[in-house]
Protein backbone atom coordinates (compact mmCIF):
# COMPACT_ATOMS: atom_id res chain seq x y z
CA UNK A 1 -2.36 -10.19 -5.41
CA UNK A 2 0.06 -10.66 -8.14
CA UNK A 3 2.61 -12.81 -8.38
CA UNK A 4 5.37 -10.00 -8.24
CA UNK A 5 3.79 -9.09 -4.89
CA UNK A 6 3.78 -13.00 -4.01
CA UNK A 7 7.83 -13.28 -4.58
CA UNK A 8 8.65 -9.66 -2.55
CA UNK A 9 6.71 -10.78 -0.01
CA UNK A 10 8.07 -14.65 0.40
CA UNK A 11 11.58 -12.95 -0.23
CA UNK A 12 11.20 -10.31 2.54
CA UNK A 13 9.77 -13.31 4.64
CA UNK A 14 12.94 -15.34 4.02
CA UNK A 15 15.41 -13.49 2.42
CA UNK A 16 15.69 -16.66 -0.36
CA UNK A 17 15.34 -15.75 -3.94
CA UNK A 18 11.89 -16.39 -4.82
CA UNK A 19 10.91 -17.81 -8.52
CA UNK A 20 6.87 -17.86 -9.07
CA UNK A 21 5.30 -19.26 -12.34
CA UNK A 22 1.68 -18.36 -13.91
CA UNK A 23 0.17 -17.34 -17.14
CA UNK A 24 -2.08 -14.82 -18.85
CA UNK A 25 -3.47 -15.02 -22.09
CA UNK A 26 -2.50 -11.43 -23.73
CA UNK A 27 -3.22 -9.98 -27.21
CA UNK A 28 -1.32 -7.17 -28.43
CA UNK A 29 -3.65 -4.78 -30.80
CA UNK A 30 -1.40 -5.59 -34.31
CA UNK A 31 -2.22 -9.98 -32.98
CA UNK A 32 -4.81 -11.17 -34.48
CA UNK A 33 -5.95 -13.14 -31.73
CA UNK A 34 -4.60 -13.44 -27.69
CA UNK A 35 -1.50 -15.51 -26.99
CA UNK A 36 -0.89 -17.29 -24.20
CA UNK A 37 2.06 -15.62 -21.75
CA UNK A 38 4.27 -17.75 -19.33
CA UNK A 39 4.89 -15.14 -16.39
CA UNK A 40 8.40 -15.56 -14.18
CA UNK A 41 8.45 -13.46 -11.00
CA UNK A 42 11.32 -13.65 -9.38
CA UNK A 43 12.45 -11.52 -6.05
CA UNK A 44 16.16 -11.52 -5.13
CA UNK A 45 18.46 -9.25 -3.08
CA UNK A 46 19.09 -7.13 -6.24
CA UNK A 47 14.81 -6.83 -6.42
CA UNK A 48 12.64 -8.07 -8.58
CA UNK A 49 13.55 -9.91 -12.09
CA UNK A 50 10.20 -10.47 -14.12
CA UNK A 51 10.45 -12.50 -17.40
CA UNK A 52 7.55 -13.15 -19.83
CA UNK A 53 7.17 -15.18 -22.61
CA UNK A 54 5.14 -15.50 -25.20
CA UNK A 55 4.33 -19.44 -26.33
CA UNK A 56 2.10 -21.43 -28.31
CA UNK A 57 3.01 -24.50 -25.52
CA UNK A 58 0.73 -26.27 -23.72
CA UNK A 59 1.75 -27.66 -19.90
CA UNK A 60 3.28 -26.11 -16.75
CA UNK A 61 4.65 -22.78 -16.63
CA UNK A 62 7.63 -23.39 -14.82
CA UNK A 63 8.20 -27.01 -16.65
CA UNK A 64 7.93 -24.55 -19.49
CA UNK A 65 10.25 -21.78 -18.79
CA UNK A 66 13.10 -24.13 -16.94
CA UNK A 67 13.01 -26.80 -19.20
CA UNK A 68 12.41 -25.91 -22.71
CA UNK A 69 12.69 -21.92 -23.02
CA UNK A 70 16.13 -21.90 -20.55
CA UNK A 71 17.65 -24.81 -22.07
CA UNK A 72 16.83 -23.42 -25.70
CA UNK A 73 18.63 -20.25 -24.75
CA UNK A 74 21.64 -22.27 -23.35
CA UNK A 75 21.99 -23.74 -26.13
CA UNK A 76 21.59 -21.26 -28.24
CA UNK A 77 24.94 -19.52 -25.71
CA UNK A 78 26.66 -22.93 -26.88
CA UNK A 79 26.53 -22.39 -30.58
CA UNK A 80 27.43 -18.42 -29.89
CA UNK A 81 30.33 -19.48 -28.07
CA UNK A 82 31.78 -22.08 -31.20
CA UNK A 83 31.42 -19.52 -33.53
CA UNK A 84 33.52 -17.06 -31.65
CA UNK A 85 36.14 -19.37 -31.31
CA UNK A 86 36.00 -20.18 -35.39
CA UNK A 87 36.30 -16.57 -35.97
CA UNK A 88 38.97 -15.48 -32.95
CA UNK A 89 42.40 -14.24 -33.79
């Protein structure tokens, strides 16, 4: 069963958002070899919200995606955010 089916069903079960982490090792045909892929399946009221990334990281998944990939993209909103103010009228 995948892990998409996993969150719908938990989520129908409980009607809390569901967040489930895995992997898969994937290799697109122009990679040269296959990559690993962090796999978020989340299942909410508005349905289902998959995210995958592609990393060269070892550990857990969801260590992975909440701690490094999330708080790089935060971040990332942070220094978006300055710049707009530098450059506002």
């Amino acid at each position: 069963v995948s892990l998409m089916k996993q969150a719908k069903h938990q989520y129908r079960l409980t009607g809390d958002k569901q967040r489930l982490f895995g992997d898969i090792y994937y290799g697109a045909d122009s990679w040269k070899r296959r990559r690993r892929v962090i796999v978020k399946a989340e299942y909410n009221r508005k349905g289902a919200n998959p995210r995958f990334i592609v990393t060269n990281m070892t550990g857990d998944a969801k260590w992975l995606y909440d701690k490094m990939y999330c708080a790089r993209g935060e971040a990332e909103n942070r220094i978006k955010e300055q710049q707009l103010c530098l450059f506002a009228d």
